[in-house]
N, C-alpha and C. Protein backbone atom coordinates (compact mmCIF):
# COMPACT_ATOMS: atom_id res chain seq x y z
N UNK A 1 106.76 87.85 197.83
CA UNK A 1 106.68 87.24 196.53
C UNK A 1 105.98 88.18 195.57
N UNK A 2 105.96 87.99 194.09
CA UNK A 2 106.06 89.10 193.50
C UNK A 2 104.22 88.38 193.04
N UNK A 3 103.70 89.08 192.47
CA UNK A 3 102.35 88.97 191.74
C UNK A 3 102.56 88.03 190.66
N UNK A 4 101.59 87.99 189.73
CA UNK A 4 101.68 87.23 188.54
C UNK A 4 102.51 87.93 187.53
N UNK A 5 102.93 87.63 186.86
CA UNK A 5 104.31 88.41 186.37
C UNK A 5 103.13 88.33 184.85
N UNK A 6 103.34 89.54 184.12
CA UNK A 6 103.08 90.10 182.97
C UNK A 6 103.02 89.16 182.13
N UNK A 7 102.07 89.35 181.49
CA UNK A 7 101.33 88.48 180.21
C UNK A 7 102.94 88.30 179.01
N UNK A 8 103.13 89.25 178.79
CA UNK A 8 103.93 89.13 177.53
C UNK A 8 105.46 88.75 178.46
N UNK A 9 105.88 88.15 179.49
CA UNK A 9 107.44 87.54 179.67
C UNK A 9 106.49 86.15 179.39
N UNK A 10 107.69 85.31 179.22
CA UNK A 10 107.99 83.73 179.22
C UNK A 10 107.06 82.97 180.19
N UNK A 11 106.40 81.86 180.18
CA UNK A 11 105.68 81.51 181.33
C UNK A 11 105.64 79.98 181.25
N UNK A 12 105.42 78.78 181.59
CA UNK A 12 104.86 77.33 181.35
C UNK A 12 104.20 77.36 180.51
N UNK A 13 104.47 76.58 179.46
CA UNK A 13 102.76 76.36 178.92
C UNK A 13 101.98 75.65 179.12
N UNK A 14 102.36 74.96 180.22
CA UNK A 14 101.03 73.72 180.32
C UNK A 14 101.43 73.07 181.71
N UNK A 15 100.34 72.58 182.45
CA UNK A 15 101.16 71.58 183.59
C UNK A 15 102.30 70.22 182.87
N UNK A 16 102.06 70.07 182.44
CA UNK A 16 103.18 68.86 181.51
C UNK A 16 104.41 69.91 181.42
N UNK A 17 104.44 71.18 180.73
CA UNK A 17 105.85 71.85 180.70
C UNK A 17 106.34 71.94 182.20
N UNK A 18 105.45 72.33 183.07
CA UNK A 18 106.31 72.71 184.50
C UNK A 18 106.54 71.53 185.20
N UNK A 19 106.28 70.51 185.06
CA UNK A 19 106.41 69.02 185.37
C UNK A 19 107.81 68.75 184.98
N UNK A 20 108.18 68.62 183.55
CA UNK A 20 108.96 68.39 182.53
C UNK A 20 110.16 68.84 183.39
N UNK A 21 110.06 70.45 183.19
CA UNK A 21 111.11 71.62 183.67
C UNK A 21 111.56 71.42 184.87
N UNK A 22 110.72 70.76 186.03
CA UNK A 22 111.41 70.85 187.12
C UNK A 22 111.73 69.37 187.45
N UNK A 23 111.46 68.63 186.24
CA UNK A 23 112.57 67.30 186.63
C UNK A 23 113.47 67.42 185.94
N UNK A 24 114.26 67.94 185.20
CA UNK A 24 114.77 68.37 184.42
C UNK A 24 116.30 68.73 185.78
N UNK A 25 115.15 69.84 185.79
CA UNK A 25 115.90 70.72 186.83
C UNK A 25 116.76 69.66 188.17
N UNK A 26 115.53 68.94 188.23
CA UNK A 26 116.09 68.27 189.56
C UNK A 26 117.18 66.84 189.38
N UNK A 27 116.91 66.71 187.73
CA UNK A 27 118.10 65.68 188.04
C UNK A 27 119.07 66.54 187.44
N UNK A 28 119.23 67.66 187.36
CA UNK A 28 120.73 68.53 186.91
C UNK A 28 121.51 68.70 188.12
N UNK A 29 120.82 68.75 189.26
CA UNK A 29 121.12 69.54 190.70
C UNK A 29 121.90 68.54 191.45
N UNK A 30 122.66 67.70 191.44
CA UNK A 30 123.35 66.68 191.89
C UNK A 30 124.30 68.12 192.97
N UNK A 31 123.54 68.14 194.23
CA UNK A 31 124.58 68.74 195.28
C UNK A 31 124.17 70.22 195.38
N UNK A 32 124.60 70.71 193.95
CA UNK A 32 124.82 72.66 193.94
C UNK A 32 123.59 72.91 193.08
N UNK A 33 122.60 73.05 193.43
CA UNK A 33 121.02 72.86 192.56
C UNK A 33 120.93 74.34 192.39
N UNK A 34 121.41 75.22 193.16
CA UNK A 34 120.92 77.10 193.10
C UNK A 34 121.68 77.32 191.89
N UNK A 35 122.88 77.00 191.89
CA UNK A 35 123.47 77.39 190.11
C UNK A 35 121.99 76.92 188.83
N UNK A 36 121.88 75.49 188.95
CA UNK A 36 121.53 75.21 187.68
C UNK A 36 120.07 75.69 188.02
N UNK A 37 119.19 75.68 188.87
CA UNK A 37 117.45 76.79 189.26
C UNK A 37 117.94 78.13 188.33
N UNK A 38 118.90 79.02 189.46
CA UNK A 38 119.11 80.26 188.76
C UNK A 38 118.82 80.23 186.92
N UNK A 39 120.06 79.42 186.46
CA UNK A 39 120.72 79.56 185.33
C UNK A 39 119.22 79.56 184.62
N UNK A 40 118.58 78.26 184.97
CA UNK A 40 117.46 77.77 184.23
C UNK A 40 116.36 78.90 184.01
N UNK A 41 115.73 78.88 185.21
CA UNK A 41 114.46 79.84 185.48
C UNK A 41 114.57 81.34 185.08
N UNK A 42 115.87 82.23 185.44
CA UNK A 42 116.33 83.00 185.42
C UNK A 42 116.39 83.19 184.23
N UNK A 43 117.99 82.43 183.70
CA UNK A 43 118.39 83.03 182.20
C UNK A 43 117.83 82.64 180.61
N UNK A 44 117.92 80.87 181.12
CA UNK A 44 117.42 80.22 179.24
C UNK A 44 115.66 79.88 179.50
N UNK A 45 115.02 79.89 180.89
CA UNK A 45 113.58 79.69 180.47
C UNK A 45 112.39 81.55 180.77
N UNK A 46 113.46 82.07 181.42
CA UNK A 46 112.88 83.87 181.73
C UNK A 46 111.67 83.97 182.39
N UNK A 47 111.21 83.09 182.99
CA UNK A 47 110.40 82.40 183.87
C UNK A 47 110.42 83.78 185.00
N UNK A 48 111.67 84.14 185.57
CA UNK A 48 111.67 84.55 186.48
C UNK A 48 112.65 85.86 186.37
N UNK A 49 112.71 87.35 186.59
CA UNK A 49 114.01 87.78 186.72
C UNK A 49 114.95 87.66 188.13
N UNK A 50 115.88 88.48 187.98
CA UNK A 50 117.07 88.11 188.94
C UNK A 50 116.53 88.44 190.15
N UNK A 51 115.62 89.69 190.32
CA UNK A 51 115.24 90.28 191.05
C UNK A 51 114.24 89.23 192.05
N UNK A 52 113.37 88.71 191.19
CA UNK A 52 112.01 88.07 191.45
C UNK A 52 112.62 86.41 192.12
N UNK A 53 113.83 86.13 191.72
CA UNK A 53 114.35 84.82 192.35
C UNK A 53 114.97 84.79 192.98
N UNK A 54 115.32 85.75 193.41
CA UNK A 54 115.89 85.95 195.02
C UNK A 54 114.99 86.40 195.76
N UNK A 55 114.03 87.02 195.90
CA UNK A 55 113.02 87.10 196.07
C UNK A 55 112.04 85.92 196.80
N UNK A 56 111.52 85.08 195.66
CA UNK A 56 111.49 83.89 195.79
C UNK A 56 112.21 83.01 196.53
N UNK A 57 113.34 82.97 196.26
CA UNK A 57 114.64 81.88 197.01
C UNK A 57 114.44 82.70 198.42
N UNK A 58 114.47 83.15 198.85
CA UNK A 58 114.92 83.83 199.89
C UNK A 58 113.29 82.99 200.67
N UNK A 59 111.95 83.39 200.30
CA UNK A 59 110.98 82.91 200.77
C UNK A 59 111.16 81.28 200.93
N UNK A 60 111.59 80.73 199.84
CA UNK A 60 112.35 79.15 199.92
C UNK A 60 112.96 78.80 201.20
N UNK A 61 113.85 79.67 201.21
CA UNK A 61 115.11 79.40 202.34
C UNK A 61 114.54 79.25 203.67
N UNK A 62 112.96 79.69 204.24
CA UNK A 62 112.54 80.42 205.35
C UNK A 62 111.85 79.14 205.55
N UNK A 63 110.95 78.65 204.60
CA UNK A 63 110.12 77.58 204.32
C UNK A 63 110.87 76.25 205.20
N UNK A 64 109.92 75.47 205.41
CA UNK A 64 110.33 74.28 206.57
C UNK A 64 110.55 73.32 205.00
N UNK A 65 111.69 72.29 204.82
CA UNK A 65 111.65 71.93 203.76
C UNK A 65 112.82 71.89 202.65
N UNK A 66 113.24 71.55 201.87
CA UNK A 66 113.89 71.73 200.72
C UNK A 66 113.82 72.98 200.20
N UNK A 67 114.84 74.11 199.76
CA UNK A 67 114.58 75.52 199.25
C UNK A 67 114.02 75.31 198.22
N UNK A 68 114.46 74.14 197.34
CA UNK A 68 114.23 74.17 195.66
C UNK A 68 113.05 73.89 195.60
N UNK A 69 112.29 72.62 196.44
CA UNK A 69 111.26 72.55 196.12
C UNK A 69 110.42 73.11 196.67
N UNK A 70 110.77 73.85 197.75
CA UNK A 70 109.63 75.40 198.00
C UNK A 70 109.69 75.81 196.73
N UNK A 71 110.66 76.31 196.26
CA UNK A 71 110.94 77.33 195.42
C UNK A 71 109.49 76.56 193.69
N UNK A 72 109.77 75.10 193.93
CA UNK A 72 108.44 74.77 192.67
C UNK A 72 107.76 74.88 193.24
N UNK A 73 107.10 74.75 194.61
CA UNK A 73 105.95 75.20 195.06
C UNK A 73 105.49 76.50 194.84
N UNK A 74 105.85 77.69 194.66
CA UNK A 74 105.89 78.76 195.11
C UNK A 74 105.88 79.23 192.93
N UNK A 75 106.57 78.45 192.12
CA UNK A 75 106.27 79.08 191.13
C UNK A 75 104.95 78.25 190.25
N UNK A 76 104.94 77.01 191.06
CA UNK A 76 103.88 76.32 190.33
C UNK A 76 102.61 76.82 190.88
N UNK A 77 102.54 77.72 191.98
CA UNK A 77 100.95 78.17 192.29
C UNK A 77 101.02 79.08 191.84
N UNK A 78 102.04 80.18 191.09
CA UNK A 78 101.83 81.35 190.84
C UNK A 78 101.22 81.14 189.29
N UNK A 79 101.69 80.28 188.25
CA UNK A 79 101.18 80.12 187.55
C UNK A 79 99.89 79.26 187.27
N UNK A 80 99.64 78.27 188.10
CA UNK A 80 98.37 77.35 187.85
C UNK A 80 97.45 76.74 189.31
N UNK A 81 97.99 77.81 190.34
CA UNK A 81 97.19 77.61 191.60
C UNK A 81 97.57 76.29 192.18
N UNK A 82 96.90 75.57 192.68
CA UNK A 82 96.85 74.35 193.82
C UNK A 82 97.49 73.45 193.01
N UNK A 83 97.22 73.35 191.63
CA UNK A 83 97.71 71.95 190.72
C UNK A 83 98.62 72.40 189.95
N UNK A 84 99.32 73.46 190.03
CA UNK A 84 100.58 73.77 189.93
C UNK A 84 101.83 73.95 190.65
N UNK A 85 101.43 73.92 192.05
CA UNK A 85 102.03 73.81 193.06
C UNK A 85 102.53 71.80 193.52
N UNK A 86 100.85 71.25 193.12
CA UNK A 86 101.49 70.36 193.35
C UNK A 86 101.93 69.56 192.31
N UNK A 87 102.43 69.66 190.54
CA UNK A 87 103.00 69.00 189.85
C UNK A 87 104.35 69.87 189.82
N UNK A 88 104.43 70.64 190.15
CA UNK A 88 106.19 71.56 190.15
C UNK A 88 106.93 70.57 191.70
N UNK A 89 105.91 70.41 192.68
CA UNK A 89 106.40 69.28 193.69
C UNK A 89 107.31 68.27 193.14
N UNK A 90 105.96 67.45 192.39
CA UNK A 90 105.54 66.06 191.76
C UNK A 90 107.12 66.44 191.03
N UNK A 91 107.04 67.31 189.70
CA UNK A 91 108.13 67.05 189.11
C UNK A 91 109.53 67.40 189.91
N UNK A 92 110.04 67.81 191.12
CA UNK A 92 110.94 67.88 191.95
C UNK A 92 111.12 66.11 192.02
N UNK A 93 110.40 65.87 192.67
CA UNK A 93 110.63 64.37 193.12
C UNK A 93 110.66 62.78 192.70
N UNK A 94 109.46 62.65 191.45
CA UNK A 94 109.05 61.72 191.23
C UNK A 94 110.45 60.35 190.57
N UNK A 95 111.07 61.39 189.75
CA UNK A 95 111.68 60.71 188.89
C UNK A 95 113.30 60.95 189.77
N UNK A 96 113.58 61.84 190.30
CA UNK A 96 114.66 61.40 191.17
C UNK A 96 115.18 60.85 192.17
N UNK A 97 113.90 60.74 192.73
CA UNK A 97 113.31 60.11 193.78
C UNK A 97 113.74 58.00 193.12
N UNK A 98 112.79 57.44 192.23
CA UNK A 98 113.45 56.64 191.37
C UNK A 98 115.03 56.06 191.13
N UNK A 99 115.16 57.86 190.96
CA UNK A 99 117.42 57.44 190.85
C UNK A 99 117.56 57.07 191.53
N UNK A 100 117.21 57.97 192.63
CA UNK A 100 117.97 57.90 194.26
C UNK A 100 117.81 56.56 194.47
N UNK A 101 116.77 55.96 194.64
CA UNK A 101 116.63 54.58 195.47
C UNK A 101 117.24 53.58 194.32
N UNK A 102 117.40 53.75 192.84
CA UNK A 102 118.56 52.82 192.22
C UNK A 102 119.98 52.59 192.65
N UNK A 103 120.48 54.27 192.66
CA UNK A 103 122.08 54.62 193.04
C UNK A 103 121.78 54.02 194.10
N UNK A 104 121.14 53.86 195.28
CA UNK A 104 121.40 53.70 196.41
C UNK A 104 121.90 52.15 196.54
N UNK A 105 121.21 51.38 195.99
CA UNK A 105 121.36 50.01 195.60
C UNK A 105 122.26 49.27 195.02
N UNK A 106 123.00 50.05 194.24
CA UNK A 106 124.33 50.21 192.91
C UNK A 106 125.01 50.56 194.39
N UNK A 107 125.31 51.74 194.77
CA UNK A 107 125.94 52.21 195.78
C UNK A 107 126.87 51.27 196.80
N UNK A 108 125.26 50.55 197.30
CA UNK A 108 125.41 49.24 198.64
C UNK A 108 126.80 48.25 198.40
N UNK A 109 126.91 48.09 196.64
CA UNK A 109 127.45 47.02 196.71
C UNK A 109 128.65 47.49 195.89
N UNK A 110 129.33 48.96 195.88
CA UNK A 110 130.52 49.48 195.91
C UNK A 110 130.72 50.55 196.89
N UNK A 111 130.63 50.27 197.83
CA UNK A 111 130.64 51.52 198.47
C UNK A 111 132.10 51.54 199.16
N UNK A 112 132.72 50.17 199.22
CA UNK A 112 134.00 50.11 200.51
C UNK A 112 135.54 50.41 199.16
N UNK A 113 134.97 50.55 197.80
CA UNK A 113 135.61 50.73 196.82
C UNK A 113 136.52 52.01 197.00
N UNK A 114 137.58 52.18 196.60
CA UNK A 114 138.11 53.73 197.13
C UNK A 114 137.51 54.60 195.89
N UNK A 115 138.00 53.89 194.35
CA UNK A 115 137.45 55.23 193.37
C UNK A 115 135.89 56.06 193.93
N UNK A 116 134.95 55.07 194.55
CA UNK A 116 133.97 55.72 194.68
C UNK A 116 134.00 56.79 196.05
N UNK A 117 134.48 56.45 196.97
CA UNK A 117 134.83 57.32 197.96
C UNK A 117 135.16 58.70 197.45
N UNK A 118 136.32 58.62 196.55
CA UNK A 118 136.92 59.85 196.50
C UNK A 118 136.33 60.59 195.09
N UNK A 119 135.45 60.15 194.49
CA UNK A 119 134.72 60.39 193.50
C UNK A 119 133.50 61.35 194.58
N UNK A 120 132.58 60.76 195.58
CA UNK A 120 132.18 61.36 196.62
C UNK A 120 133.35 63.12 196.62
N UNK A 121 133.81 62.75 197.38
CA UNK A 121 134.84 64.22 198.06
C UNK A 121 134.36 65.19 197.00
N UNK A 122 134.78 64.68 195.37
CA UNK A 122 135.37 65.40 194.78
C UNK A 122 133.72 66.03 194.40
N UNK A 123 132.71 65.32 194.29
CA UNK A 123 132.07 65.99 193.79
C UNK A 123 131.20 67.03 195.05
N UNK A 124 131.44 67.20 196.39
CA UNK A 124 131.23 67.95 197.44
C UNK A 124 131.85 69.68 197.14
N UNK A 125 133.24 69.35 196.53
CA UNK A 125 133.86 70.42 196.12
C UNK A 125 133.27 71.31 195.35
N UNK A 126 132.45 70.35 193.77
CA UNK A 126 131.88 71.15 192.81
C UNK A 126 131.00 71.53 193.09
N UNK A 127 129.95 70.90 194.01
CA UNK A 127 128.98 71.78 194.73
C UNK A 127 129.50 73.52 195.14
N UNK A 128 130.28 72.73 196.33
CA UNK A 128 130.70 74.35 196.77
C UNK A 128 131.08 75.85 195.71
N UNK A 129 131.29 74.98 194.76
CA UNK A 129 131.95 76.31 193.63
C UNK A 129 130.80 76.48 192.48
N UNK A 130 129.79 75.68 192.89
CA UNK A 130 128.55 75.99 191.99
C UNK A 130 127.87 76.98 192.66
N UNK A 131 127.72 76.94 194.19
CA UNK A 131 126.80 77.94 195.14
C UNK A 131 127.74 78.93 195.31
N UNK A 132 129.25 79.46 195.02
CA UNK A 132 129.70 80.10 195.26
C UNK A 132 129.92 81.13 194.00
N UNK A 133 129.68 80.25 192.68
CA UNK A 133 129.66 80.86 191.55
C UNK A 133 127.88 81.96 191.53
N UNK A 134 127.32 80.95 191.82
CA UNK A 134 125.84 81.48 191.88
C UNK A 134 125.97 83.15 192.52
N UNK A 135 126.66 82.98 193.84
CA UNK A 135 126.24 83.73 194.88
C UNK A 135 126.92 85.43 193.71
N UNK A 136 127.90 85.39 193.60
CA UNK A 136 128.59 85.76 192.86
C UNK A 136 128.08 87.03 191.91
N UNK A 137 127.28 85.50 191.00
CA UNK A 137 126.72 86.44 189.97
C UNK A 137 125.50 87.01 190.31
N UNK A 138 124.78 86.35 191.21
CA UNK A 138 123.21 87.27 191.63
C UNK A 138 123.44 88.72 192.79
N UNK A 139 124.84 89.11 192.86
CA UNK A 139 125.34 90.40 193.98
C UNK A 139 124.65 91.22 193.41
N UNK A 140 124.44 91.30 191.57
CA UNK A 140 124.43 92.63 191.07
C UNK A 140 122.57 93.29 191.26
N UNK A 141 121.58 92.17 191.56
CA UNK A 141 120.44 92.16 191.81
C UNK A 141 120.91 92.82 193.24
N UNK A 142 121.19 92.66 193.97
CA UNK A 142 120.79 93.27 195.66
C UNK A 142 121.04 95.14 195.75
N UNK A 143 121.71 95.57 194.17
CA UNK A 143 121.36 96.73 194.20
C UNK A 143 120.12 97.59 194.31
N UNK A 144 119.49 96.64 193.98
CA UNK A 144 117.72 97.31 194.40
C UNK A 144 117.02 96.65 195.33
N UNK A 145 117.94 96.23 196.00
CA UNK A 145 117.40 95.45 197.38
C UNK A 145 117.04 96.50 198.22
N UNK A 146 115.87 97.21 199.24
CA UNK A 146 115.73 97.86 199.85
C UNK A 146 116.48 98.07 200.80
N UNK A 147 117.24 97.28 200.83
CA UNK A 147 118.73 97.54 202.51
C UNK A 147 119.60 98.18 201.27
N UNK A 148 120.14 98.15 200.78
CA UNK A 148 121.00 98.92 199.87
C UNK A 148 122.39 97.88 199.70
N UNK A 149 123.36 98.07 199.22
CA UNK A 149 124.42 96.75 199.16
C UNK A 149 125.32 97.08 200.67
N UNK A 150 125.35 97.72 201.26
CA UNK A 150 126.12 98.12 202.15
C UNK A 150 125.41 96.90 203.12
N UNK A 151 124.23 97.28 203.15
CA UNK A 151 123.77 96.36 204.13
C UNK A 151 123.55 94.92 204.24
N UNK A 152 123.18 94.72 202.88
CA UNK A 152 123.58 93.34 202.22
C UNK A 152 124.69 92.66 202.63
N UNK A 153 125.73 93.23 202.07
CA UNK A 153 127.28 92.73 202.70
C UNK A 153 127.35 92.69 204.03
N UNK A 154 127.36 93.55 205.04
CA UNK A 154 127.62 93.39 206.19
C UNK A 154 126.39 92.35 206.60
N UNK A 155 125.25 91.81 206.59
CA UNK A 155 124.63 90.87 206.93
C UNK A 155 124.94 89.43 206.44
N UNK A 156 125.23 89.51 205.12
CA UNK A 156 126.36 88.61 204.50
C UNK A 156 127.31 87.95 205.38
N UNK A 157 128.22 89.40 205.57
CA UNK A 157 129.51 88.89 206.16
C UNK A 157 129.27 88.09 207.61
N UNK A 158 127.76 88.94 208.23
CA UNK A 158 127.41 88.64 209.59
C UNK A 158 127.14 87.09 209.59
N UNK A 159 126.21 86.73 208.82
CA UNK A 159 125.67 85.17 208.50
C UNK A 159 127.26 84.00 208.24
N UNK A 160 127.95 84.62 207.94
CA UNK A 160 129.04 83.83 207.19
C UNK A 160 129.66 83.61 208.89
N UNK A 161 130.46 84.90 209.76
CA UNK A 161 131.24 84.78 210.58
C UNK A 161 130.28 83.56 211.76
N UNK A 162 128.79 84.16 211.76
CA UNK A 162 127.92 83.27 212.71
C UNK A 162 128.30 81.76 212.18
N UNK A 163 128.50 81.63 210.91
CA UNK A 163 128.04 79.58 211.00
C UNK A 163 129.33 79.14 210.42
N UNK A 164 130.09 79.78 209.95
CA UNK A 164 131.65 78.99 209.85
C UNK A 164 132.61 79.26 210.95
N UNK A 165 133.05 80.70 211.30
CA UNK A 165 133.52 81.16 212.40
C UNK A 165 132.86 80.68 213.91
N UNK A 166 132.02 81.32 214.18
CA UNK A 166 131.33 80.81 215.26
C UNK A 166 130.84 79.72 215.87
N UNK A 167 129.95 79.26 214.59
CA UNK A 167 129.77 77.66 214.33
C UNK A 167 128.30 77.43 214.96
N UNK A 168 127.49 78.69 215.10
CA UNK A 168 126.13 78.70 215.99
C UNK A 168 125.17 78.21 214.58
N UNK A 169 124.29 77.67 215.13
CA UNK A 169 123.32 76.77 214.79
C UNK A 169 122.43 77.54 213.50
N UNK A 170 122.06 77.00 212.44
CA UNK A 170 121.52 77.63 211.49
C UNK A 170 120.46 78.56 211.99
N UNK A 171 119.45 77.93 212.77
CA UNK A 171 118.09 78.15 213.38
C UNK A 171 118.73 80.04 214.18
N UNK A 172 119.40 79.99 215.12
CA UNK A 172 120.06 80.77 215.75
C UNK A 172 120.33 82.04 214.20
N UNK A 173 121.06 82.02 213.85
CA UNK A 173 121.81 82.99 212.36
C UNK A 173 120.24 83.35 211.26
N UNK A 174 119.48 82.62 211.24
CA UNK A 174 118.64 82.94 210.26
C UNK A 174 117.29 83.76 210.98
N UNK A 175 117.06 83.34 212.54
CA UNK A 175 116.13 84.36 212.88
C UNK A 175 116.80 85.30 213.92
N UNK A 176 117.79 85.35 214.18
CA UNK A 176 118.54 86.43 214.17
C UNK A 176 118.82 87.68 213.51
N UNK A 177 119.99 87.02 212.60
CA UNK A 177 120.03 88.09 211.69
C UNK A 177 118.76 88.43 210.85
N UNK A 178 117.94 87.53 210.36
CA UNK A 178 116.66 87.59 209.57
C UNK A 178 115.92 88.77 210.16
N UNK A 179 115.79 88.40 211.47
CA UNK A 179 114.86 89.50 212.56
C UNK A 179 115.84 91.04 211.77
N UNK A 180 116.87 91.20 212.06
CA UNK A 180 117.37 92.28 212.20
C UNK A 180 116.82 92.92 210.56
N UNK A 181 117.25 91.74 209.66
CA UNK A 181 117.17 92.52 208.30
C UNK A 181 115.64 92.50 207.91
N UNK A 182 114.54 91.95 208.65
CA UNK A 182 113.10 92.33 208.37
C UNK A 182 112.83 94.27 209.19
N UNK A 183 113.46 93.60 210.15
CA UNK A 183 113.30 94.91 211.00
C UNK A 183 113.82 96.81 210.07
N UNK A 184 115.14 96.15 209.20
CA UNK A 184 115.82 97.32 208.59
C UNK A 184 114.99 97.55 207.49
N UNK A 185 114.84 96.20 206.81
CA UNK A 185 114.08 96.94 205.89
C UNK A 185 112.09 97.38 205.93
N UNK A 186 111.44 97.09 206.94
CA UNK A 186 110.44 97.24 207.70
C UNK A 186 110.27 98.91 207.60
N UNK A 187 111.23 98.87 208.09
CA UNK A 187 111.74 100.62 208.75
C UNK A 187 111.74 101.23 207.22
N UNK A 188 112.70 100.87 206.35
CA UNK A 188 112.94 101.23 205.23
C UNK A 188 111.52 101.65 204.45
N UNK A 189 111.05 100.59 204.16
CA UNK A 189 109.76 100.50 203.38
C UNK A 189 108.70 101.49 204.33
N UNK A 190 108.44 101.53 205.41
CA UNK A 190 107.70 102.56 205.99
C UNK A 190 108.28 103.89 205.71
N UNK A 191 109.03 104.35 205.87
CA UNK A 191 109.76 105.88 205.53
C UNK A 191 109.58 105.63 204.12
């Protein structure tokens, strides 16, 4: 994870803004949440660069837990310590948390309905093409990734053939291959 990022970029201004921002965030995320994090943090709040949120995300991903809301954990202590960590939580959950258990209730008593079924499917799809759009546009960051893009891709491709092809267990693919790509770039960063 990167240090405190420079006085003069973009930052919270207050625990109330990073509260705000990441409920915000969290009721945008219906399914494909890494598109609208990126877009947010990344592009219209500069919170973060491309570099620094994959970075981040990647520490997310490792974390026992939700990525995203590692991921407010992880920017709410960088900016305001212990009580920024835990209102970037707070704002992950509080208020969607709320939805959730409304929809769920609304839900109960259409659920054997077909529009809603296939309203379901359809929105599984837009997920997929939100994390696939994401993946997409953050390639051009892994050029200064210390594995270089060569290596990127082929660990890529490796992770992909392990859990769709293969079909081996997340746990299995992530400290696996993980091991291998701490190990390359380990090596890297020492030389």
């Amino acid at each position: 994870m990167s240090d405190l990022p420079p006085d003069n970029r973009p930052r919270p201004e207050s625990l109330t803004d990073l509260f705000v921002s990441f409920t915000l965030l969290a009721l945008q995320g219906f399914g494909g949440v890494l598109a609208v994090v990126q877009r947010e943090l990344v592009d219209n709040k500069r919170w973060l660069t491309r570099e620094e949120f994959i970075e981040d995300w990647s520490v997310a991903q490792i974390m026992p837990g939700p990525n995203v809301i590692n991921l407010a954990l992880i920017i709410g202590s960088r900016y305001f310590g212990l009580k920024g960590a835990v209102v970037g939580f707070a704002g992950m959950l509080v208020v969607p948390l709320a939805l959730v258990l409304t929809l769920g209730l609304i839900y109960t008593q259409f659920a054997e309905h077909p529009g809603v079924a296939g309203a379901l499917r359809g929105m599984g799809a837009v997920a997929a093409g939100l994390i696939l759009a994401t993946g997409i546009k953050l390639i051009s960051a892994l050029q200064t990734n210390v594995l270089g893009g060569r290596w990127c891709v082929v660990l890529g491709l490796a992770c992909l053939v392990g859990i769709v092809v293969l079909r081996l267990p997340l746990a299995y693919v992530l400290f696996g291959l993980g091991g291998v790509a701490f190990t390359l770039a380990y090596k890297r960063l020492k030389a």
